[in-house]
N, C-alpha and C. Protein backbone atom coordinates (compact mmCIF):
# COMPACT_ATOMS: atom_id res chain seq x y z
N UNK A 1 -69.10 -39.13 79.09
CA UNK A 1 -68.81 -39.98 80.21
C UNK A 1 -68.48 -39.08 81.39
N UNK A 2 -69.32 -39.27 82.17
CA UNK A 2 -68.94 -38.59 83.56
C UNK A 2 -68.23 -39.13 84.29
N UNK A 3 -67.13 -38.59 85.52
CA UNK A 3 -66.11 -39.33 86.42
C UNK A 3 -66.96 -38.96 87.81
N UNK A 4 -66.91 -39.82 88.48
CA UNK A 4 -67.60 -39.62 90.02
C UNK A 4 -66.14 -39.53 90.42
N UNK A 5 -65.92 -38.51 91.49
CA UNK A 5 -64.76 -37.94 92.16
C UNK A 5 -65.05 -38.66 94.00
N UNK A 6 -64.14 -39.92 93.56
CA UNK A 6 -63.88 -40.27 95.51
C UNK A 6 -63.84 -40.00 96.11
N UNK A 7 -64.25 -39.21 97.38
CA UNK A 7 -64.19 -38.65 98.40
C UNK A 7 -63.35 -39.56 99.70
N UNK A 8 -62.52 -39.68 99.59
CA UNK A 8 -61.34 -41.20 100.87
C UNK A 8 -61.10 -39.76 102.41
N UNK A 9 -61.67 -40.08 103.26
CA UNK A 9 -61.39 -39.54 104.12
C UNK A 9 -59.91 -39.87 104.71
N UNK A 10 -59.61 -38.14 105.04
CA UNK A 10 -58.28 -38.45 105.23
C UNK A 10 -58.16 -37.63 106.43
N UNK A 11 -58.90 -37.85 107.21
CA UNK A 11 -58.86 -37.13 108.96
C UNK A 11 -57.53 -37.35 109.36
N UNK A 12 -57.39 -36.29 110.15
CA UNK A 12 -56.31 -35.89 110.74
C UNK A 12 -56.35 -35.15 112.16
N UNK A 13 -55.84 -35.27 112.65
CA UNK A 13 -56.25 -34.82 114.37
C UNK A 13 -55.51 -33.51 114.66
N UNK A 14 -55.81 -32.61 115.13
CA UNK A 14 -55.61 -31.34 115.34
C UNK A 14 -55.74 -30.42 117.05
N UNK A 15 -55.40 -29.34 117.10
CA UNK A 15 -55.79 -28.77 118.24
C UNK A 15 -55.58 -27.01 117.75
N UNK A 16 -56.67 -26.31 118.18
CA UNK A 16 -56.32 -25.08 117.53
C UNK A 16 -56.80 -24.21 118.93
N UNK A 17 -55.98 -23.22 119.06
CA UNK A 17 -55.87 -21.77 120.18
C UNK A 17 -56.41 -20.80 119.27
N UNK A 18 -57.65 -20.07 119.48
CA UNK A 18 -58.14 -18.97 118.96
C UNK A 18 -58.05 -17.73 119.94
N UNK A 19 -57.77 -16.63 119.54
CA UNK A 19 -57.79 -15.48 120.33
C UNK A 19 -59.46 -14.24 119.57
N UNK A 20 -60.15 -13.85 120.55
CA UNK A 20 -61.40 -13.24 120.08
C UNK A 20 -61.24 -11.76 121.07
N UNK A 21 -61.26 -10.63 120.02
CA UNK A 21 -61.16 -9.70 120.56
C UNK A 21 -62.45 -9.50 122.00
N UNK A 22 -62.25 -8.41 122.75
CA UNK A 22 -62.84 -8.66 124.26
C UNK A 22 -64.05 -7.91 123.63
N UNK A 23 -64.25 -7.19 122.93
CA UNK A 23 -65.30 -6.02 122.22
C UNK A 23 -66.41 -7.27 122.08
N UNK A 24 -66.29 -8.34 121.50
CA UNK A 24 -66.88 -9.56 120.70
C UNK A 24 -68.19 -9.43 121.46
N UNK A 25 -69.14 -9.84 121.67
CA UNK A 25 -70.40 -10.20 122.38
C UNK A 25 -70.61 -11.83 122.42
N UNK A 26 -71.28 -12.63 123.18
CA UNK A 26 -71.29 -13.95 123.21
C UNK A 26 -71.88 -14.58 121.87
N UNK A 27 -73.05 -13.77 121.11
CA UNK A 27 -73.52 -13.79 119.80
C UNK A 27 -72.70 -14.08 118.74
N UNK A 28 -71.63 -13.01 118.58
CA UNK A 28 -70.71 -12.78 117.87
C UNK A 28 -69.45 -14.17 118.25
N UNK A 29 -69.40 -14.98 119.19
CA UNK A 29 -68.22 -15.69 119.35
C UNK A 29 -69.12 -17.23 119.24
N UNK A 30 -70.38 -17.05 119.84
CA UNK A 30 -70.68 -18.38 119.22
C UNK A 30 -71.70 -18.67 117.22
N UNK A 31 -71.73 -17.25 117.37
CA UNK A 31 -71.52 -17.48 115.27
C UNK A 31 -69.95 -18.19 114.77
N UNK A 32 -68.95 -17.41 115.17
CA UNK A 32 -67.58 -18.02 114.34
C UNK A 32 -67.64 -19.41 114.92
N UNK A 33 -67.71 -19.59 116.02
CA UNK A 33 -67.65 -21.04 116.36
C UNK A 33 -69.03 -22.22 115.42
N UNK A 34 -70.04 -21.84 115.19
CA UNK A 34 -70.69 -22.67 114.90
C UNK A 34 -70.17 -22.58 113.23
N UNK A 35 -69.54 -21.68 112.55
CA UNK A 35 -69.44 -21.89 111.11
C UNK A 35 -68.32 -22.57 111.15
N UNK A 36 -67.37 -22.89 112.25
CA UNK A 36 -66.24 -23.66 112.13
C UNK A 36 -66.81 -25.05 112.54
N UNK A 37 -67.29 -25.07 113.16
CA UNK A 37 -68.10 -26.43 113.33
C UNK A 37 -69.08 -26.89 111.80
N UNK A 38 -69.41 -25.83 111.50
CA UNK A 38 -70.23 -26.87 109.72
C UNK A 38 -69.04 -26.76 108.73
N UNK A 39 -67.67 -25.74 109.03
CA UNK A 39 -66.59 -26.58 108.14
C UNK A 39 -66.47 -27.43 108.59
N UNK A 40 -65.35 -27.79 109.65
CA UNK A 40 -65.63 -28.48 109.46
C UNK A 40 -66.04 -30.65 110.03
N UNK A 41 -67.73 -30.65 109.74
CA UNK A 41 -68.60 -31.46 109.81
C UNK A 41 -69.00 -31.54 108.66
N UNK A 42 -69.41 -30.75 108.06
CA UNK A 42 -70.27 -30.53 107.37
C UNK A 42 -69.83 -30.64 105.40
N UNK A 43 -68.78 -29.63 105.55
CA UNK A 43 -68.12 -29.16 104.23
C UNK A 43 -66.92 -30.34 104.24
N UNK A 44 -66.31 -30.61 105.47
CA UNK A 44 -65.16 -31.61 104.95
C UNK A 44 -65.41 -33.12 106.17
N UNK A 45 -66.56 -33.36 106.44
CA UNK A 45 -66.71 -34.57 106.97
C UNK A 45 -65.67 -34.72 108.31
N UNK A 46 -65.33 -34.02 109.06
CA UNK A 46 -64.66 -33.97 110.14
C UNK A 46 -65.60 -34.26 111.49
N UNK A 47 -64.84 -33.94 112.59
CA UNK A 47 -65.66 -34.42 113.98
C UNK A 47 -64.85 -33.11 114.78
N UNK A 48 -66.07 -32.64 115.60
CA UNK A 48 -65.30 -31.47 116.58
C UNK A 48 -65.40 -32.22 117.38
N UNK A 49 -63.63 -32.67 118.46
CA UNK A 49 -64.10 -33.31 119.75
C UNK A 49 -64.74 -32.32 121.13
N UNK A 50 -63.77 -31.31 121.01
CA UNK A 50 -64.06 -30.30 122.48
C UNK A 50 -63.81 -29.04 121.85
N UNK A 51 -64.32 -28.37 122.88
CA UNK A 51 -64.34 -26.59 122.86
C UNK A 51 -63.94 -26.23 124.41
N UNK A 52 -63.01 -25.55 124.44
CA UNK A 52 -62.48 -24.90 126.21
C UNK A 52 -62.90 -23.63 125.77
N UNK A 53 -63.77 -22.90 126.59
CA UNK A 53 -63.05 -21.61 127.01
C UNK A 53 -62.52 -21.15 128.29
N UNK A 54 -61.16 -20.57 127.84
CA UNK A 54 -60.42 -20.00 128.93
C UNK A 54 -60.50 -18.90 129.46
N UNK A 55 -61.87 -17.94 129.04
CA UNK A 55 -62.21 -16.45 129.44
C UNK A 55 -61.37 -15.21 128.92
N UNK A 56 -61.88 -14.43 129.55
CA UNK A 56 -60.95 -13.14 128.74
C UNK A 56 -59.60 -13.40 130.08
N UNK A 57 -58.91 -13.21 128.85
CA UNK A 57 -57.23 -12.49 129.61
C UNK A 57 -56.41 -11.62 128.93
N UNK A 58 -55.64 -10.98 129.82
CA UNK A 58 -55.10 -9.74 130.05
C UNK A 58 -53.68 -10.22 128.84
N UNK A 59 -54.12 -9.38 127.62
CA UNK A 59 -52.79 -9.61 126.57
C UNK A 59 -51.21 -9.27 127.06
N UNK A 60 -49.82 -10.11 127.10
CA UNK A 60 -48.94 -9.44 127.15
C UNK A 60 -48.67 -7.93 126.32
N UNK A 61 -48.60 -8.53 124.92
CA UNK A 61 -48.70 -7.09 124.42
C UNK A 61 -49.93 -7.03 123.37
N UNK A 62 -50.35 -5.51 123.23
CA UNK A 62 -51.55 -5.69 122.46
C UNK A 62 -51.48 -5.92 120.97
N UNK A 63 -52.87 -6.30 120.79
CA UNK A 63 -52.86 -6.83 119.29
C UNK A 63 -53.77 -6.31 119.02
N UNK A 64 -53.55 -5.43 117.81
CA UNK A 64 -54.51 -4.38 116.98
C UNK A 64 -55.16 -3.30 118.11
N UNK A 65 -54.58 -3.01 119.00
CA UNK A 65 -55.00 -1.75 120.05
C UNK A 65 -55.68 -2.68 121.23
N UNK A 66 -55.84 -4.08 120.88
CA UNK A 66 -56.56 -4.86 122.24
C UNK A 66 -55.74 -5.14 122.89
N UNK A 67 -56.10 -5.04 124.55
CA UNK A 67 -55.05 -5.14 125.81
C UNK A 67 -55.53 -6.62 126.34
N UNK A 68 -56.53 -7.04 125.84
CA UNK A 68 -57.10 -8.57 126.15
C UNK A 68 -58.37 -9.03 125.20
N UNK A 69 -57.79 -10.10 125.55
CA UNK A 69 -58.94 -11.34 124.43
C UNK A 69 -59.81 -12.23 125.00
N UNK A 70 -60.28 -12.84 124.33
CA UNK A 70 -61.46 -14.22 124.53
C UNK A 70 -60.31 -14.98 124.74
N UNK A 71 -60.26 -16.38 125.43
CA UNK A 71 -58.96 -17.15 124.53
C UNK A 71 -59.78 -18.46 124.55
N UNK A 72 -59.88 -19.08 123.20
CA UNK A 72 -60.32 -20.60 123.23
C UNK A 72 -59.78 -21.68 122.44
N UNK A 73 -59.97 -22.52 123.18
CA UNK A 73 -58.95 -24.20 122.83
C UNK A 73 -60.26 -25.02 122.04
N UNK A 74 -59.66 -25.76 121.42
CA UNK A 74 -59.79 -26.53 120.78
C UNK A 74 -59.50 -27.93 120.01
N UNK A 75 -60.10 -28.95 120.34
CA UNK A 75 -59.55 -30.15 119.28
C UNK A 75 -60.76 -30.76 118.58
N UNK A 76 -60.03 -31.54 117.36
CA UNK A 76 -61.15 -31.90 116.30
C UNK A 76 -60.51 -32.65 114.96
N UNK A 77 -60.84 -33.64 114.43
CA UNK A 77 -60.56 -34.62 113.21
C UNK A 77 -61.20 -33.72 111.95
N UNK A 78 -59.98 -33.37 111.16
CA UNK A 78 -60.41 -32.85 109.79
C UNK A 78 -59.11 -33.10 108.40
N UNK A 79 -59.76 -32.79 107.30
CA UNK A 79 -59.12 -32.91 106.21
C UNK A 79 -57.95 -31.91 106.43
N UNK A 80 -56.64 -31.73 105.87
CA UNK A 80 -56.19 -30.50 105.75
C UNK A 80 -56.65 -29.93 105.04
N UNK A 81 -57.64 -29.71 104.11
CA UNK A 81 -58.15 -28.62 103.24
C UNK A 81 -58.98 -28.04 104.35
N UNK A 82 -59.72 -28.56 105.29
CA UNK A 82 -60.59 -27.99 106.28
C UNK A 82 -59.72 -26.57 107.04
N UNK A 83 -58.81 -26.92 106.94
CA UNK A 83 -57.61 -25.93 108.28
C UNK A 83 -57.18 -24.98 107.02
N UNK A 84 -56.91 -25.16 105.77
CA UNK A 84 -57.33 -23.82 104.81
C UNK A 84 -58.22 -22.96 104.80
N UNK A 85 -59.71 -23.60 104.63
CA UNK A 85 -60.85 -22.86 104.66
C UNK A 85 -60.88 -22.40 105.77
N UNK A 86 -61.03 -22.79 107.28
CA UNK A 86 -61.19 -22.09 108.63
C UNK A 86 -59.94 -20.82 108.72
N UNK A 87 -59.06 -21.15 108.28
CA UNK A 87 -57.87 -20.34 108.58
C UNK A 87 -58.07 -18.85 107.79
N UNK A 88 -58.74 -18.90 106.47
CA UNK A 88 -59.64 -17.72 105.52
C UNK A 88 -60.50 -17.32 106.18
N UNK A 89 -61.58 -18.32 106.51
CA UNK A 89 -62.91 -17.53 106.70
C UNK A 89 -62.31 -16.67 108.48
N UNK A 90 -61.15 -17.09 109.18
CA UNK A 90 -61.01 -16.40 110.53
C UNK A 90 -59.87 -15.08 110.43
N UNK A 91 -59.13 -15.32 108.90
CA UNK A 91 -58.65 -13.96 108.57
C UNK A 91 -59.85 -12.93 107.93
N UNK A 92 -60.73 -13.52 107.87
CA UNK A 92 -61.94 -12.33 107.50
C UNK A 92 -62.37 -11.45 108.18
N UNK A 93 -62.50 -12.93 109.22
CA UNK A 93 -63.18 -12.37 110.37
C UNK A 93 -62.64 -11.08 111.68
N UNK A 94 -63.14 -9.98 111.56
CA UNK A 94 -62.56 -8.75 111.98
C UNK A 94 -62.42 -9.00 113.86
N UNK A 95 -63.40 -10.11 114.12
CA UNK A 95 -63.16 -10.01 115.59
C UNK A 95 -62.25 -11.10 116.08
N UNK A 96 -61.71 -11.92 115.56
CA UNK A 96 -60.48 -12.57 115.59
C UNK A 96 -58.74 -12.50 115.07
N UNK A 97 -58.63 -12.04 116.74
CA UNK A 97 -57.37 -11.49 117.14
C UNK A 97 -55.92 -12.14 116.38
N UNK A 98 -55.98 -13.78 116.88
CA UNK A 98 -55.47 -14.56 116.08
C UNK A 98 -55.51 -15.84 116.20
N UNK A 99 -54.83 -17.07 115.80
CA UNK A 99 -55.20 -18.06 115.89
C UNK A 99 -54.10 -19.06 115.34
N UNK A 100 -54.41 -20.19 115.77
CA UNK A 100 -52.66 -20.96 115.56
C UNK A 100 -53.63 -22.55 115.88
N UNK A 101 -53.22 -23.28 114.57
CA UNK A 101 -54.22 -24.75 114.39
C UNK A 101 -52.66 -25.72 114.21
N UNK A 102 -52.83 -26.80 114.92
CA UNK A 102 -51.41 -27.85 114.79
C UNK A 102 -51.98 -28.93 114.92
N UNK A 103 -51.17 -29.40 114.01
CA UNK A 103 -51.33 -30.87 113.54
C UNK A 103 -50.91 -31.49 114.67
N UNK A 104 -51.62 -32.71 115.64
CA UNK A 104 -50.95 -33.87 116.26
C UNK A 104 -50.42 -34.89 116.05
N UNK A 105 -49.33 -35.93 116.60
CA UNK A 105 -49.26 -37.31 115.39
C UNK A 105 -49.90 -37.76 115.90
N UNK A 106 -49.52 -38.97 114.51
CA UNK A 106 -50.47 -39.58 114.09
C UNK A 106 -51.03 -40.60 115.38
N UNK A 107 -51.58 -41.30 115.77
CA UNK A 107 -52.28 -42.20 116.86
C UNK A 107 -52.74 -41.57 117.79
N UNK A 108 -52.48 -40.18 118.23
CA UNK A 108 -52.69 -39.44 119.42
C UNK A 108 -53.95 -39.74 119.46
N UNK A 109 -54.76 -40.21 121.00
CA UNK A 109 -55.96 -40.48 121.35
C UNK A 109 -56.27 -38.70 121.92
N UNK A 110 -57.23 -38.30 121.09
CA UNK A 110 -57.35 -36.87 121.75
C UNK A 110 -57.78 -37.18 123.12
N UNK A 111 -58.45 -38.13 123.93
CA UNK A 111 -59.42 -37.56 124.82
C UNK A 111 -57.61 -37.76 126.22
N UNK A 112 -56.87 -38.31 125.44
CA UNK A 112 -55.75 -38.58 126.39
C UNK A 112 -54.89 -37.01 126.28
N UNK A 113 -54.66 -37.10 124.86
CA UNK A 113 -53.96 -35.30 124.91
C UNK A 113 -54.70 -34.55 125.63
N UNK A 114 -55.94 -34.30 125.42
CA UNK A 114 -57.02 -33.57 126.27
C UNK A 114 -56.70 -33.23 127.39
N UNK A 115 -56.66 -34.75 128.41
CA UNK A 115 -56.30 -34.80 129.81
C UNK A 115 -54.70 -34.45 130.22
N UNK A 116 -54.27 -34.93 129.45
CA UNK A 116 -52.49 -34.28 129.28
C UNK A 116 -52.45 -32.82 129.56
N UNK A 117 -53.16 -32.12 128.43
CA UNK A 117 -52.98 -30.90 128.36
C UNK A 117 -53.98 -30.20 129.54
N UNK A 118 -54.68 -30.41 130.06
CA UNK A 118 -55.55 -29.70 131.24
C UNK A 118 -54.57 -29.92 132.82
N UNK A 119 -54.36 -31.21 132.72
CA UNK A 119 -53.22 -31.47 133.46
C UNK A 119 -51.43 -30.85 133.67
N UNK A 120 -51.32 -30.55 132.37
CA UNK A 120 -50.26 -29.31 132.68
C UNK A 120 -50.45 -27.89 132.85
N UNK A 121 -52.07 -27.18 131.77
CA UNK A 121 -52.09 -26.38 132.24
C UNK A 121 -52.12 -26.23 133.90
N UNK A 122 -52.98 -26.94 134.79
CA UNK A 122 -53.08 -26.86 136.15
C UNK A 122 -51.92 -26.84 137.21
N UNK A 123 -50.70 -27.59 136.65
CA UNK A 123 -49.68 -27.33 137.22
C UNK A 123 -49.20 -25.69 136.99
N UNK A 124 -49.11 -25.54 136.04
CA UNK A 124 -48.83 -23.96 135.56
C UNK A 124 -49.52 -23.00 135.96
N UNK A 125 -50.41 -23.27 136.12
CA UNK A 125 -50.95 -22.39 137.13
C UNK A 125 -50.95 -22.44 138.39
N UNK A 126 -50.29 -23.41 138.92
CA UNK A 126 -50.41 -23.71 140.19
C UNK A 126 -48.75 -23.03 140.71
N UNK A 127 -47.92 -23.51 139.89
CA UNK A 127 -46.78 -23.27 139.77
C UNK A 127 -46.84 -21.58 139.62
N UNK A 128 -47.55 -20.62 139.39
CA UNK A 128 -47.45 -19.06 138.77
C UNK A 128 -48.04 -18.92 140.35
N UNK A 129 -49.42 -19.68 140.90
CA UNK A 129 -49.55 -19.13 142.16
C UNK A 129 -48.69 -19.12 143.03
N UNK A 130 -47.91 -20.20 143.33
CA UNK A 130 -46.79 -20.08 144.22
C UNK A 130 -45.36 -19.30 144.09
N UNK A 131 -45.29 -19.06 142.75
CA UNK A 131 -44.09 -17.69 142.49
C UNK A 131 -44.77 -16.77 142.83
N UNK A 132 -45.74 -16.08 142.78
CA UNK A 132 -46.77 -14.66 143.05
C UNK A 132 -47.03 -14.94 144.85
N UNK A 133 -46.85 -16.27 145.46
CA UNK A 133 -46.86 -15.80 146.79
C UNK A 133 -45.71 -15.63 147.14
N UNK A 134 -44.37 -16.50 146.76
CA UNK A 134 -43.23 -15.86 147.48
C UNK A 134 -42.63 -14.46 146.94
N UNK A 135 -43.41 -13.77 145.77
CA UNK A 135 -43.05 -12.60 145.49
C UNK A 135 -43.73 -11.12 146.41
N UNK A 136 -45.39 -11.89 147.26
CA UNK A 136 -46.05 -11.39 148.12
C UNK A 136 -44.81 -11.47 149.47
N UNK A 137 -44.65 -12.59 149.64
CA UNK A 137 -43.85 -12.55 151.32
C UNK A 137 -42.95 -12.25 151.34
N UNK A 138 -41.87 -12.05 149.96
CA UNK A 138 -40.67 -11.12 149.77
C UNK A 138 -41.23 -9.53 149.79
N UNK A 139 -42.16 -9.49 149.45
CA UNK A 139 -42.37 -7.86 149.51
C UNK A 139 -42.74 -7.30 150.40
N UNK A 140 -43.75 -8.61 151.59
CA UNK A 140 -44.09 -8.14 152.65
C UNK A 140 -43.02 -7.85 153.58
N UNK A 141 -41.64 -8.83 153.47
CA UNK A 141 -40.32 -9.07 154.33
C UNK A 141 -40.07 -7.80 154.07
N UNK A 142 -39.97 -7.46 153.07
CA UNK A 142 -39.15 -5.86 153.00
C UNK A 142 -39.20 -4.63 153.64
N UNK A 143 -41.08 -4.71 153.51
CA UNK A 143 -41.71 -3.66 154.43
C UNK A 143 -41.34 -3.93 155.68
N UNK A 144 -40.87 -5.08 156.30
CA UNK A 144 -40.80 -4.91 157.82
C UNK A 144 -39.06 -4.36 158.21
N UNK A 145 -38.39 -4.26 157.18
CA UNK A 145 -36.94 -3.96 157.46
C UNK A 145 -36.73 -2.18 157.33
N UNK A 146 -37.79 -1.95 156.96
CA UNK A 146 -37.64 -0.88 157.35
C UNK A 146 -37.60 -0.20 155.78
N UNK A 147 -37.69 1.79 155.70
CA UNK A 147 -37.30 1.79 154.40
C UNK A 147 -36.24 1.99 154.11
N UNK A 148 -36.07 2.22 152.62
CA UNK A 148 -35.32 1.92 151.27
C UNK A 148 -34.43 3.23 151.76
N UNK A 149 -33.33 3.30 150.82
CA UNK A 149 -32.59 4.42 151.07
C UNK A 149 -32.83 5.76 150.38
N UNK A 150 -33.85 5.03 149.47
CA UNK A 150 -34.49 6.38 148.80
C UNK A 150 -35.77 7.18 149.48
N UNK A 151 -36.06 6.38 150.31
CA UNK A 151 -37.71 6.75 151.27
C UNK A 151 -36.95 7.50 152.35
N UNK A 152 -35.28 7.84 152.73
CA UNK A 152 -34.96 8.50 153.67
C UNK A 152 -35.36 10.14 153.51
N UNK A 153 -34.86 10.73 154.34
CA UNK A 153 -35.08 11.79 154.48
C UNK A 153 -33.76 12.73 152.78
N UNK A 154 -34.46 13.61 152.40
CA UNK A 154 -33.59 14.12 151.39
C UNK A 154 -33.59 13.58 150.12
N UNK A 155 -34.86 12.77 149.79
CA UNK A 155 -35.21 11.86 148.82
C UNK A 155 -34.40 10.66 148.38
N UNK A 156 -33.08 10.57 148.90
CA UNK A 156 -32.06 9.98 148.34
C UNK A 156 -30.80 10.40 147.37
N UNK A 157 -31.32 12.07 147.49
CA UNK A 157 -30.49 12.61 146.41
C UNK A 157 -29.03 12.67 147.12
N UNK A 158 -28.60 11.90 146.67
CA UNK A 158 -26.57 12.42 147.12
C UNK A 158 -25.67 13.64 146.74
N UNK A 159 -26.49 14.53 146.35
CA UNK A 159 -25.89 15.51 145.64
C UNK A 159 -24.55 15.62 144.91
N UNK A 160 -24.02 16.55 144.49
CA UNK A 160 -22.94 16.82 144.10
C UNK A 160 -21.76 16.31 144.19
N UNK A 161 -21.36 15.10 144.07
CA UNK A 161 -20.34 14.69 144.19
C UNK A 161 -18.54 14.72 143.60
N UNK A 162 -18.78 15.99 142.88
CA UNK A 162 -17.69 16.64 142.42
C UNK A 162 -16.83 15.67 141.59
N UNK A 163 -15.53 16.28 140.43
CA UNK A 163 -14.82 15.71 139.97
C UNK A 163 -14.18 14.35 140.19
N UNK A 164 -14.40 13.61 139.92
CA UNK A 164 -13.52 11.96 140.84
C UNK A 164 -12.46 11.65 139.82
N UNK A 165 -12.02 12.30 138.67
CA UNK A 165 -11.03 12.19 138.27
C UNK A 165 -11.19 11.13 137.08
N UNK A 166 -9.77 10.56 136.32
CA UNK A 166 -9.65 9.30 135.64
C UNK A 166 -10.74 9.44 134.35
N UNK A 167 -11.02 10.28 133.94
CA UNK A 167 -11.22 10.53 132.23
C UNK A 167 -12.72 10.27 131.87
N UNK A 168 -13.42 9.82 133.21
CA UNK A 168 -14.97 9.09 132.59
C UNK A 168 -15.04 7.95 132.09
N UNK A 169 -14.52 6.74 132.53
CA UNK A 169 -14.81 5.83 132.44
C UNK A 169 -13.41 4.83 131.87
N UNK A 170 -13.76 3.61 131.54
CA UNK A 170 -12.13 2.86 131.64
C UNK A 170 -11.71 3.08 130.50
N UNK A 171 -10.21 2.79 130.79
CA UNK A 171 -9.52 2.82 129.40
C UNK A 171 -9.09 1.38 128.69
N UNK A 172 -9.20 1.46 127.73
CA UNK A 172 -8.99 0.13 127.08
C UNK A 172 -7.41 -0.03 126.23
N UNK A 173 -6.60 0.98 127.15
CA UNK A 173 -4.96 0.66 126.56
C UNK A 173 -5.09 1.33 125.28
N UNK A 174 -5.85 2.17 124.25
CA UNK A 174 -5.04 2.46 123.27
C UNK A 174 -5.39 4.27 123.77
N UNK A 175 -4.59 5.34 122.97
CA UNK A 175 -4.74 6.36 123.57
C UNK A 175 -5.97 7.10 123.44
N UNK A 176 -5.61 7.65 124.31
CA UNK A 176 -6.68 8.63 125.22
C UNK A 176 -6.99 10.38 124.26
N UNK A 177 -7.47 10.81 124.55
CA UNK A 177 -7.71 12.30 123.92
C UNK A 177 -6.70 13.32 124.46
N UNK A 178 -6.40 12.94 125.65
CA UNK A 178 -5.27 13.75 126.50
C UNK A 178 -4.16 13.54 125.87
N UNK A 179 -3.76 11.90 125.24
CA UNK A 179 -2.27 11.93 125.31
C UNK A 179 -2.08 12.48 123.45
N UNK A 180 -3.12 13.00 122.71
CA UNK A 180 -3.38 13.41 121.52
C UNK A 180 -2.86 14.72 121.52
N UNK A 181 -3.47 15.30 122.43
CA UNK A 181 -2.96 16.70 122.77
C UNK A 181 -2.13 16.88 123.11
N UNK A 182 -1.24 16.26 124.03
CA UNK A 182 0.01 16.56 124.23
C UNK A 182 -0.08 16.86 125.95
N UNK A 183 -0.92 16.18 126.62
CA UNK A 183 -1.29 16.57 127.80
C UNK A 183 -1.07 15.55 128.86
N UNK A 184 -1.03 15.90 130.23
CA UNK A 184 0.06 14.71 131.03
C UNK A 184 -1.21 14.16 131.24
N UNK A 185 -1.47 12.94 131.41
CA UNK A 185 -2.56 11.86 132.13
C UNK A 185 -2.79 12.40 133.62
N UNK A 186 -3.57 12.30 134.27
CA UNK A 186 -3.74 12.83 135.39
C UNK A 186 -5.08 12.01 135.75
């Protein structure tokens, strides 16, 4: 007696950030992408809704000797066994930097998160341009006051400022090395 094994779809809505080293070639980034697309479609009956790419950018700190990556977004309906298999076959994969897949709840209309999320990125960026200009017109203000006290003449060096007394720094009330020795405080 044979058992036929049910297959009950159990989609689940997702959004995943991939990082692709900058070395990658466009060949090389749309292969991983299309084998994540026949996981999964194909292997676990899922739906890819969108693909962003956000271009190469400049890594805070590097990862595996890379100073920047590919960076691409993603959302899509899959099994959780699907986000096992992709999550293997992209630790294989030598040109992917890293990658981070999250579950959404449950009812989320992606094409609304979608717009949500493009919509804040744009503030955030809009918001980084306008700190980077008043960090331009603060720097430009500066230059007009004239220079720094280190751009004076004598580099800024204050030279020698001789003994100033009081032990090197504060005392915190219990004794001192002086009063060990037998020596007057001074």
């Amino acid at each position: 007696m044979a058992f036929k094994l049910e297959v009950r779809p159990n989609l689940r809505q997702y959004e995943g950030v991939i990082l692709i080293n900058s070395d990658a070639n466009e060949e090389d980034q749309k292969a991983l992408f299309k084998r994540n697309k026949s996981i999964i479609e194909e292997q676990f009956g899922g739906s890819v809704m969108n693909l962003d790419t956000w271009g190469k950018r400049k890594l805070s700190n590097a990862i595996e000797k890379a100073k920047s990556a590919f960076f691409f977004h993603t959302t899509f309906e899959a099994n959780p066994q699907a986000i096992a298999e992709l999550e293997r076959t992209m630790r294989i994969n030598d040109k992917v930097l890293r990658f981070m897949h999250t579950r959404l709840e449950e009812g989320t209309d992606l094409n609304t998160h979608l717009e949500n999320f493009k919509k804040a990125l744009a503030e955030s960026a809009a918001r980084e341009r306008e700190r980077e200009a008043k960090f331009q017109a603060r720097k430009a203000a500066q230059g007009m006051r004239g220079p720094r006290r280190d751009d004076r003449e004598g580099g800024g060096d204050r030279g020698d400022r001789g003994d100033r007394g009081g032990g090197g720094g504060f005392r915190r009330g219990g004794p001192s090395v002086a009063d060990d020795m037998g020596e007057d405080e001074g």
